[in-house]
C-alpha atoms as a PDB file:
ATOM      1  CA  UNK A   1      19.065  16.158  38.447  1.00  0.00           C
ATOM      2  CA  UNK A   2      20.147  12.893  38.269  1.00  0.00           C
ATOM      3  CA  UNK A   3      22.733  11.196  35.690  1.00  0.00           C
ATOM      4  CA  UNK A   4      23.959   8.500  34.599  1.00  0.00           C
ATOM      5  CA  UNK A   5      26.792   8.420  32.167  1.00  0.00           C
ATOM      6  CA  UNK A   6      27.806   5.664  29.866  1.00  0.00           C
ATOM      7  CA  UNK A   7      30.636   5.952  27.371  1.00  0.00           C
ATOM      8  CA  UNK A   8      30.388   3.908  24.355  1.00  0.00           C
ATOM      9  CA  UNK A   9      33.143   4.609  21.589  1.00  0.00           C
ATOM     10  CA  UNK A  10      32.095   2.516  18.792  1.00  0.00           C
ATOM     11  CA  UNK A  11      34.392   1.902  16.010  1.00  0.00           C
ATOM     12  CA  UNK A  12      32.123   2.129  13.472  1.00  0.00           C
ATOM     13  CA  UNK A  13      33.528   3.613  10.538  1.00  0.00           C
ATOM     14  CA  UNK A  14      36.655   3.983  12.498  1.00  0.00           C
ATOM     15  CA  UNK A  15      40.185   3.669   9.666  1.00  0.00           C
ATOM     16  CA  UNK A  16      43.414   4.100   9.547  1.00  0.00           C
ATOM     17  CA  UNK A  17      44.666   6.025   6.061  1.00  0.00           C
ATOM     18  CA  UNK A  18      47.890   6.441   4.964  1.00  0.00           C
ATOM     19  CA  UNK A  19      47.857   8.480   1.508  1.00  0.00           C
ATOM     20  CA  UNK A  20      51.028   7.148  -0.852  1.00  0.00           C
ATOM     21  CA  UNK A  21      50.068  10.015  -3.300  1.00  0.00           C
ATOM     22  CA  UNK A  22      49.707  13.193  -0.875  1.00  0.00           C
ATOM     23  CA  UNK A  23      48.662  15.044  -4.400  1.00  0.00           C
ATOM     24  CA  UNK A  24      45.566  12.711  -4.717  1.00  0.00           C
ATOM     25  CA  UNK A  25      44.492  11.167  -1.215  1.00  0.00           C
ATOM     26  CA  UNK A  26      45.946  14.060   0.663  1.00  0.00           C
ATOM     27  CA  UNK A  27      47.954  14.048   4.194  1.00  0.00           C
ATOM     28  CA  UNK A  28      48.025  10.563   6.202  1.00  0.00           C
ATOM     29  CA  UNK A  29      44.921  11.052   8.647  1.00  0.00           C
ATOM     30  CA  UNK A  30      43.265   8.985  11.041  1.00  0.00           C
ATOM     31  CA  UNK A  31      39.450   8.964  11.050  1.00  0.00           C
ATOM     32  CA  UNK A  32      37.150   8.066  14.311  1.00  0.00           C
ATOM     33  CA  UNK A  33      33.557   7.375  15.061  1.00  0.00           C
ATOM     34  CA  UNK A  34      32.532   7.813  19.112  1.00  0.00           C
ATOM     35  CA  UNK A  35      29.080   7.790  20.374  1.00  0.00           C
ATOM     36  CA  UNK A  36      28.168   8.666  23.728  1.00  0.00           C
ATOM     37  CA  UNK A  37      24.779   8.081  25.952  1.00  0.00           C
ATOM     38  CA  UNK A  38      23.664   9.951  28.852  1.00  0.00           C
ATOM     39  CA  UNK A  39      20.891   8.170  30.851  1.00  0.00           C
ATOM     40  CA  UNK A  40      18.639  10.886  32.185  1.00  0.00           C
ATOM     41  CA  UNK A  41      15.623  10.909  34.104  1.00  0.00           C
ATOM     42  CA  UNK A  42      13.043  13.232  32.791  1.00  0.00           C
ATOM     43  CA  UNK A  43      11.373  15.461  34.953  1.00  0.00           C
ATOM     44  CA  UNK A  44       8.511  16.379  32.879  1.00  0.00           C
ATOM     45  CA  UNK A  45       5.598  14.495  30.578  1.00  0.00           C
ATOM     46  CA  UNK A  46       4.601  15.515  27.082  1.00  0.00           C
ATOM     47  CA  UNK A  47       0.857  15.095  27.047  1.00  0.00           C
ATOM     48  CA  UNK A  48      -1.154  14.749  23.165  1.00  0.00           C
ATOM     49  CA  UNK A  49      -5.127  15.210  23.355  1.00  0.00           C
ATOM     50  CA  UNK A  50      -7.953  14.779  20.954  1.00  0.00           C
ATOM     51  CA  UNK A  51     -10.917  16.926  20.990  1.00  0.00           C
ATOM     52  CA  UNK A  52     -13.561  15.616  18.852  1.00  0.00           C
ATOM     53  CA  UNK A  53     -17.580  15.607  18.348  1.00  0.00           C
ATOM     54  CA  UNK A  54     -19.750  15.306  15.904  1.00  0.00           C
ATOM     55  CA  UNK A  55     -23.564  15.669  15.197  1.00  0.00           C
ATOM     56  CA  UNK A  56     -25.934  16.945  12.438  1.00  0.00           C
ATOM     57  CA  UNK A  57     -25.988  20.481  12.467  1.00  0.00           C
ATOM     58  CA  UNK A  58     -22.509  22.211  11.547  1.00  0.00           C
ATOM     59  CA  UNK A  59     -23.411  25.091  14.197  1.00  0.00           C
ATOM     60  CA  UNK A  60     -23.995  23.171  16.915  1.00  0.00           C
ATOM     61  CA  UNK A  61     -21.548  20.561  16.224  1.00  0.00           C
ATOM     62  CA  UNK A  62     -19.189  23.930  16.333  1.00  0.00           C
ATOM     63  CA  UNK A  63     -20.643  25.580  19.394  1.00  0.00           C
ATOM     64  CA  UNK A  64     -20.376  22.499  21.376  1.00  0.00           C
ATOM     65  CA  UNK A  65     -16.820  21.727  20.421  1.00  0.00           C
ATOM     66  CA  UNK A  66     -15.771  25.252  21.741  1.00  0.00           C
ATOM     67  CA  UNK A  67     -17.483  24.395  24.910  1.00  0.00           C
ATOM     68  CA  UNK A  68     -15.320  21.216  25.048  1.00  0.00           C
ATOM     69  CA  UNK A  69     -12.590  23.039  24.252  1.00  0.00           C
ATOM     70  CA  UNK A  70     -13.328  25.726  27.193  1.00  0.00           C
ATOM     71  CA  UNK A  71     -13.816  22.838  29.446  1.00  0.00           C
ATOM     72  CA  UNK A  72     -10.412  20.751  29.211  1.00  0.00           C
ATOM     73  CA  UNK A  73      -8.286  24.292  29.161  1.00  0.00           C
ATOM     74  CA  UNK A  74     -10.274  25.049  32.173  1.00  0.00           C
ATOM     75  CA  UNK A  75      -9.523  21.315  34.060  1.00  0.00           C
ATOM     76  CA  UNK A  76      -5.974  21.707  32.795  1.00  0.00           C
ATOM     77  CA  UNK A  77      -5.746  25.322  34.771  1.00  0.00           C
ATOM     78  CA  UNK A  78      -7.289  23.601  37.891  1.00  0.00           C
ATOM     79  CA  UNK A  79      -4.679  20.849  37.520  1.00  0.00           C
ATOM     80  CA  UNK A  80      -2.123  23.762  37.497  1.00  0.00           C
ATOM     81  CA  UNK A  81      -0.865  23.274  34.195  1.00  0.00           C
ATOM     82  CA  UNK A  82       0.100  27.156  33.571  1.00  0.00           C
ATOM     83  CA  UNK A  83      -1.261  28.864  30.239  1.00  0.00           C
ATOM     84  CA  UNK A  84       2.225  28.288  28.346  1.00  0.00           C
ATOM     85  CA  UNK A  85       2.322  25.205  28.724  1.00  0.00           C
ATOM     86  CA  UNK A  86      -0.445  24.583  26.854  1.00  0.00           C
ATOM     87  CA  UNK A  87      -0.949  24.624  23.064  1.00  0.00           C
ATOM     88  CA  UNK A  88      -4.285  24.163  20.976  1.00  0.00           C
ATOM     89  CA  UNK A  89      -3.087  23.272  17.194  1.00  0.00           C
ATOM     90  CA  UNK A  90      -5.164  21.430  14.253  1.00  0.00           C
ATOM     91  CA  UNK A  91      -8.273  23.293  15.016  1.00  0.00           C
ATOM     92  CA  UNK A  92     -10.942  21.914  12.341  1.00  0.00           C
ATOM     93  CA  UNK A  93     -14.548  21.306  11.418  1.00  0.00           C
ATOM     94  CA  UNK A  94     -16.135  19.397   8.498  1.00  0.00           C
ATOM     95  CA  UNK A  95     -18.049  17.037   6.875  1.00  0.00           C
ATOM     96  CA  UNK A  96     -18.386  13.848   8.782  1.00  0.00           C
ATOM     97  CA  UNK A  97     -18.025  10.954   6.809  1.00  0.00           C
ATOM     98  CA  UNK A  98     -18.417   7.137   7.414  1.00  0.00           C
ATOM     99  CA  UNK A  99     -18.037   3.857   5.471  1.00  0.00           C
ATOM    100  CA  UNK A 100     -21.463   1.819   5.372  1.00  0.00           C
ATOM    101  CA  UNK A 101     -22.198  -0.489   2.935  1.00  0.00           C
ATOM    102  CA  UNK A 102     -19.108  -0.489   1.299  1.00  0.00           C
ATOM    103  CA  UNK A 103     -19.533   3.028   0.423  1.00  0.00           C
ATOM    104  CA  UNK A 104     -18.245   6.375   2.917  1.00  0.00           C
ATOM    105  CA  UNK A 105     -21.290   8.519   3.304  1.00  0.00           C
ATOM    106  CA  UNK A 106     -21.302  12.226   4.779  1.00  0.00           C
ATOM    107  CA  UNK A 107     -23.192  11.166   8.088  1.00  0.00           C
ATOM    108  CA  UNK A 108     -23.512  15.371   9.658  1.00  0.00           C
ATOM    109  CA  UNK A 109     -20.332  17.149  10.351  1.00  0.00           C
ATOM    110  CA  UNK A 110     -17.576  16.952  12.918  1.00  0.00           C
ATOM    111  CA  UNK A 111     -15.461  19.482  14.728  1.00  0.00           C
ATOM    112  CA  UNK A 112     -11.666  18.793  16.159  1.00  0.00           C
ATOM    113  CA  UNK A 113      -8.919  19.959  17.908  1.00  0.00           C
ATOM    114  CA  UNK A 114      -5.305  18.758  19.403  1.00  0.00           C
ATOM    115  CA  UNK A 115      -4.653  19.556  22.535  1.00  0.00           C
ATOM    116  CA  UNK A 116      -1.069  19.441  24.006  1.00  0.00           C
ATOM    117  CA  UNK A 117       0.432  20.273  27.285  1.00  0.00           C
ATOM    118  CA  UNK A 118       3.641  19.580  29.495  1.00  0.00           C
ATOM    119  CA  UNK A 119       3.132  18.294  33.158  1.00  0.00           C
ATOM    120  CA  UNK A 120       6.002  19.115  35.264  1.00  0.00           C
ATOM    121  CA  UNK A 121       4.624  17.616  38.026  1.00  0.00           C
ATOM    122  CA  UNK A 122       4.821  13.701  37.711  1.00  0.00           C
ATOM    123  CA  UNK A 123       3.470  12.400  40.486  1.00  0.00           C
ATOM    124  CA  UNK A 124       0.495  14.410  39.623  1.00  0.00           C
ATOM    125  CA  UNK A 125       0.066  11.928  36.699  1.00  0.00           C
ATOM    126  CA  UNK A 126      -2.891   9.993  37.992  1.00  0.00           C
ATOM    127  CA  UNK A 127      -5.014  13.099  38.650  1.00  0.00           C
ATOM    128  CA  UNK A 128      -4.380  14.164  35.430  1.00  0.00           C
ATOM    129  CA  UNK A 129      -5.170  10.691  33.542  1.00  0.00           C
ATOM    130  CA  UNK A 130      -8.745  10.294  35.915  1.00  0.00           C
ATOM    131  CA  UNK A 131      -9.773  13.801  35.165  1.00  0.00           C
ATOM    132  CA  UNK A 132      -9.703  13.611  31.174  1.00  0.00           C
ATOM    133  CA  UNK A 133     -10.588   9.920  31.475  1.00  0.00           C
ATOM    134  CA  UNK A 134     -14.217  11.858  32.817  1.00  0.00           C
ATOM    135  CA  UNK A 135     -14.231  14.408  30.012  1.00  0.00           C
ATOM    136  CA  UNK A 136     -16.845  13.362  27.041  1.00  0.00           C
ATOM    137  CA  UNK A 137     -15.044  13.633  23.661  1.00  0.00           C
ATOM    138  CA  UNK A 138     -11.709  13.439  25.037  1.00  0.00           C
ATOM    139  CA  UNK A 139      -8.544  11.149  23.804  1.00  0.00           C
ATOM    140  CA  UNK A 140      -5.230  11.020  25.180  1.00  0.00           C
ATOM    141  CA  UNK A 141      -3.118  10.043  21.758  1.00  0.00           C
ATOM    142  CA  UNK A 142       0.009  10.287  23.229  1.00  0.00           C
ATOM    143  CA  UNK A 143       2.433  10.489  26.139  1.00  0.00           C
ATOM    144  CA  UNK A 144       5.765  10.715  26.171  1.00  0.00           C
ATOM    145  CA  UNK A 145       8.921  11.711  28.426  1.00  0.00           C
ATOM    146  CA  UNK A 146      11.302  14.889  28.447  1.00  0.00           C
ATOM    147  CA  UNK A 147      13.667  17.088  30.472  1.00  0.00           C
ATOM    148  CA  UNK A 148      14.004  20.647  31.037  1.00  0.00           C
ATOM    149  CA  UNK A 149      17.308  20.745  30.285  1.00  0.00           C
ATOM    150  CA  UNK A 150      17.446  18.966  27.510  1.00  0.00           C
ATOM    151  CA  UNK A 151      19.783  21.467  25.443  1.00  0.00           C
ATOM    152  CA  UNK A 152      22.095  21.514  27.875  1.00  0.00           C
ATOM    153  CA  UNK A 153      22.417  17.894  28.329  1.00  0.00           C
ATOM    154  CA  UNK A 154      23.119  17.641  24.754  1.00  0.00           C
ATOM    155  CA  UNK A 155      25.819  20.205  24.753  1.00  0.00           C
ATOM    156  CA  UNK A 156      27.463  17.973  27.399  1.00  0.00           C
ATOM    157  CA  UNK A 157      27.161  14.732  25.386  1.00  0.00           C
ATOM    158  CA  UNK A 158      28.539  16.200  22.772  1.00  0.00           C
ATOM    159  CA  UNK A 159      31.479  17.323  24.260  1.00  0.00           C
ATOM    160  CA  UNK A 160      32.095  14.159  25.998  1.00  0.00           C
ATOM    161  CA  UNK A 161      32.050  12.239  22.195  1.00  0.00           C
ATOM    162  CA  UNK A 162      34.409  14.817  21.137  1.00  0.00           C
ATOM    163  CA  UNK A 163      36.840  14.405  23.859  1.00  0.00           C
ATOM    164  CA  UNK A 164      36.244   9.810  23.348  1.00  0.00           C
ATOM    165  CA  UNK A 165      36.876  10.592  19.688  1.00  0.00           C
ATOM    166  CA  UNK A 166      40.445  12.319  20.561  1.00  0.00           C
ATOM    167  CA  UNK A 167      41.471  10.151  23.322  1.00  0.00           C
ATOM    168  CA  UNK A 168      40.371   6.870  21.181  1.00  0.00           C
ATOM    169  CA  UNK A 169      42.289   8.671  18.052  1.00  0.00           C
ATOM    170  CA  UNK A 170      45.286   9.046  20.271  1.00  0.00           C
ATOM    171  CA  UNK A 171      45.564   5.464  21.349  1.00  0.00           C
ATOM    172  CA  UNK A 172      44.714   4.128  17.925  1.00  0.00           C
ATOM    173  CA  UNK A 173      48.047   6.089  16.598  1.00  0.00           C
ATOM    174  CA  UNK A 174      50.406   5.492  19.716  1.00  0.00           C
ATOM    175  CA  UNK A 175      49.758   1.948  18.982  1.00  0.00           C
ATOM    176  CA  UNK A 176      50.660   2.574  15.262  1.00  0.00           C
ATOM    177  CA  UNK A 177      54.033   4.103  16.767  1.00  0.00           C
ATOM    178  CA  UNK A 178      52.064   7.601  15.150  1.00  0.00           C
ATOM    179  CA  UNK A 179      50.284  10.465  16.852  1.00  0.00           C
ATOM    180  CA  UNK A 180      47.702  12.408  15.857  1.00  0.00           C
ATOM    181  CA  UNK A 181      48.032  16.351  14.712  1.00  0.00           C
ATOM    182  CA  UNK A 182      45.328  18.946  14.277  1.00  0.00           C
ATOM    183  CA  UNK A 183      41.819  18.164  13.721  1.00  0.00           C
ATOM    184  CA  UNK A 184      40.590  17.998   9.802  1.00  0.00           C
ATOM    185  CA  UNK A 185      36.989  17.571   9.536  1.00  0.00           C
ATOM    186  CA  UNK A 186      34.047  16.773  12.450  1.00  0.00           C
ATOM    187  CA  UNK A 187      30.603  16.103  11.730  1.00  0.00           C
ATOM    188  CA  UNK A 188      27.782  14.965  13.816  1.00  0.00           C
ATOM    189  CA  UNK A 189      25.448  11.760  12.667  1.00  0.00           C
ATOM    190  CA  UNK A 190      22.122  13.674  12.443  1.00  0.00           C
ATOM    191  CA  UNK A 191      20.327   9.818  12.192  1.00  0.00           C
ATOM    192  CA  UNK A 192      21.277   9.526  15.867  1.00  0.00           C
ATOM    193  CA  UNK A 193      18.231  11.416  16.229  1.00  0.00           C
ATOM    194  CA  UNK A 194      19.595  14.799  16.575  1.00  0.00           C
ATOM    195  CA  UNK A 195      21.323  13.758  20.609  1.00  0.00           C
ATOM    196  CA  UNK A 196      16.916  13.231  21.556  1.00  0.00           C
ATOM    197  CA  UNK A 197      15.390  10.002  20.820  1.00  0.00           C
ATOM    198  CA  UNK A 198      12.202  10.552  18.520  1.00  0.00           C
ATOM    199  CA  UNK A 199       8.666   9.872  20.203  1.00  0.00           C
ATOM    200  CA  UNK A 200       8.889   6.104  19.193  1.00  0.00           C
ATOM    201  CA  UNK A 201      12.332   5.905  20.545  1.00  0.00           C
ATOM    202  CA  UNK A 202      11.088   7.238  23.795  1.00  0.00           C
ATOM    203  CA  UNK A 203       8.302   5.095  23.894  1.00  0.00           C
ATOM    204  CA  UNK A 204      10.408   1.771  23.848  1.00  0.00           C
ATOM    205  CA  UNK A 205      13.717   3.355  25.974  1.00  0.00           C
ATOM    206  CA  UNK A 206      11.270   3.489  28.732  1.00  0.00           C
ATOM    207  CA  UNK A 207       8.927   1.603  31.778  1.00  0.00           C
ATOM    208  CA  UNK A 208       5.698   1.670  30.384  1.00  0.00           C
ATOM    209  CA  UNK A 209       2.918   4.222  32.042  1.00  0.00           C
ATOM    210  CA  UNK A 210      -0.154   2.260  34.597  1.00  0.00           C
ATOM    211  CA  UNK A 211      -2.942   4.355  35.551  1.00  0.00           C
ATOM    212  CA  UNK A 212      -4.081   1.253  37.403  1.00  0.00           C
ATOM    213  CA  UNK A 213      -3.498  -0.852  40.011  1.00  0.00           C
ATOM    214  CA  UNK A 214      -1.955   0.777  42.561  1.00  0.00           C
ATOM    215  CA  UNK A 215      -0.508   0.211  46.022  1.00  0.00           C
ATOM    216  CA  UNK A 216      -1.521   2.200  48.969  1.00  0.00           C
ATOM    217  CA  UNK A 217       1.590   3.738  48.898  1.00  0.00           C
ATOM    218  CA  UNK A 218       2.370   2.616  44.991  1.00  0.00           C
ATOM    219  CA  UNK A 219       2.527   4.568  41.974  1.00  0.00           C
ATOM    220  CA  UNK A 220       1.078   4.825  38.929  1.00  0.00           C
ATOM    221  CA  UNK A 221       3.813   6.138  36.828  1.00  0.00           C
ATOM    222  CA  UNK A 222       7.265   4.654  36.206  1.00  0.00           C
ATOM    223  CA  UNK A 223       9.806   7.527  34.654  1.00  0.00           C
ATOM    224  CA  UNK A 224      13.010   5.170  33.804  1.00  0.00           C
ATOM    225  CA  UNK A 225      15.579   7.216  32.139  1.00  0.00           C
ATOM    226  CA  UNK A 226      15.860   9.033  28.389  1.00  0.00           C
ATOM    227  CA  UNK A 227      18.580   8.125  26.571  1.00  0.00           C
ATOM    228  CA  UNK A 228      20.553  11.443  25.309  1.00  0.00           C
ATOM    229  CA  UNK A 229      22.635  10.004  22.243  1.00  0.00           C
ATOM    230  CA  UNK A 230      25.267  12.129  20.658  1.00  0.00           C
ATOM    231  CA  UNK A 231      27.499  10.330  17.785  1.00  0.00           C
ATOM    232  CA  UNK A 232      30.376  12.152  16.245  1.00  0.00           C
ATOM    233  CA  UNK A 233      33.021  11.699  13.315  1.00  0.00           C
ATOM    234  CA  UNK A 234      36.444  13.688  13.918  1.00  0.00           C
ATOM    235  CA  UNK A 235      39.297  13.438  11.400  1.00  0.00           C
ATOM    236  CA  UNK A 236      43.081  13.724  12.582  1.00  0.00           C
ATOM    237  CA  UNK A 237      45.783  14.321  10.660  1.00  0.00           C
ATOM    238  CA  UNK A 238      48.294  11.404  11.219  1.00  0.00           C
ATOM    239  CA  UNK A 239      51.660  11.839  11.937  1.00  0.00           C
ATOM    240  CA  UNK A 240      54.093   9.108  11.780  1.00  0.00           C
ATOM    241  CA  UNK A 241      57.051   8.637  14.005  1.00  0.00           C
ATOM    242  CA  UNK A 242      55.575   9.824  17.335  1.00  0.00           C
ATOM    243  CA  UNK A 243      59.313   8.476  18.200  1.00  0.00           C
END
């Protein structure tokens, strides 16, 4: 698994306090911000499908979509996607409607149903992409980047922000002639995106996906890294003359 660490301690809502009235401000304290980035390269793809067809009969609109259904879990197996890494969700049928003349009219019926599925193997991406590129009825809505370990690596960002937060605590208040005492408060910034960039975040943090155009020996897929993000608050309690 390869890393690559970069510290950033941001002073963002870093401060200095030092309470006159201990009764109403409480004890002197010191309060730092630290964020911390771990560049990872993922080792595993998040596909998103859509399964949809429509025609005039509700029956056969239905029996064909489970036949399309049937067909991409089977091409998944043959790709070797195992069975749990696969997930059907948002399984519908209706009325098919469609705006004509300024006016939506029901136009038969239409059945649907998202497909998802995690490809460990990358360079297998091509394959993949060509084989449901062939399927009828088929739409890839999404693909996006992730790691197997991703808990873990946010366990370990964390921990490095923590330890930033003390160290950049400690030299704040040895320049103040202070130290710092035990710790008061810690929170994490949850808008950080929780320590795993959102789909959209993903989508601009890394080389964009070709399924074209390739070299002899070339490939279609460029991985980059995924930026694990972990952004803490820790409060010290300040005391003065570290003298």
């Amino acid at each position: 698994m390869k890393l690559i660490s970069t510290l950033a301690a941001f002073a963002l809502v870093s401060s200095v306090t030092f309470a006159a009235d201990l009764g109403e401000a409480g004890s002197p304290h010191i309060t730092v911000t630290c964020t911390v980035i771990t560049e990872v390269v993922p080792d595993r793809i998040v596909w998103s499908l859509a399964l949809k067809n429509t025609g005039l009969e509700l029956a056969k609109v239905a029996a064909k979509h489970a036949a399309l259904s049937a067909d991409v879990l089977k091409a998944l197996k043959e790709l070797g996607i195992e069975d749990k890494e696969v997930q059907s969700s948002q399984m519908e049928f209706g009325e098919n409607m469609v705006y004509r003349d300024r006016d939506h009219v029901k136009e038969g019926y239409f059945a649907s149903t998202m497909i998802s599925f995690k490809l460990a193997d990358l360079p297998k991406y091509k394959e993949v992409w060509l084989r449901l590129a062939a399927m009828d009825h088929v739409s890839v809505n999404n693909v996006t980047y992730d790691h197997s370990k991703r808990i873990e690596l946010q366990k370990e960002t964390r921990k490095k922000a923590l330890l930033a937060a003390k160290e950049k605590a400690g030299v704040m208040a040895e320049t103040l002639e202070a130290k710092i005492g035990e710790v008061l408060a810690i929170s994490e910034d949850v808008e950080s995106g929780g320590g795993w960039n959102n789909r959209a975040n993903l989508n601009n943090s890394i080389q964009a996906i070709s399924a074209a155009g390739d070299g002899e020996n070339g490939s279609s897929i460029a991985p980059g890294t995924i930026p694990v993000r972990m952004r803490v608050l820790v409060t010290f309690r300040l005391l003065n003359g570290a003298k």
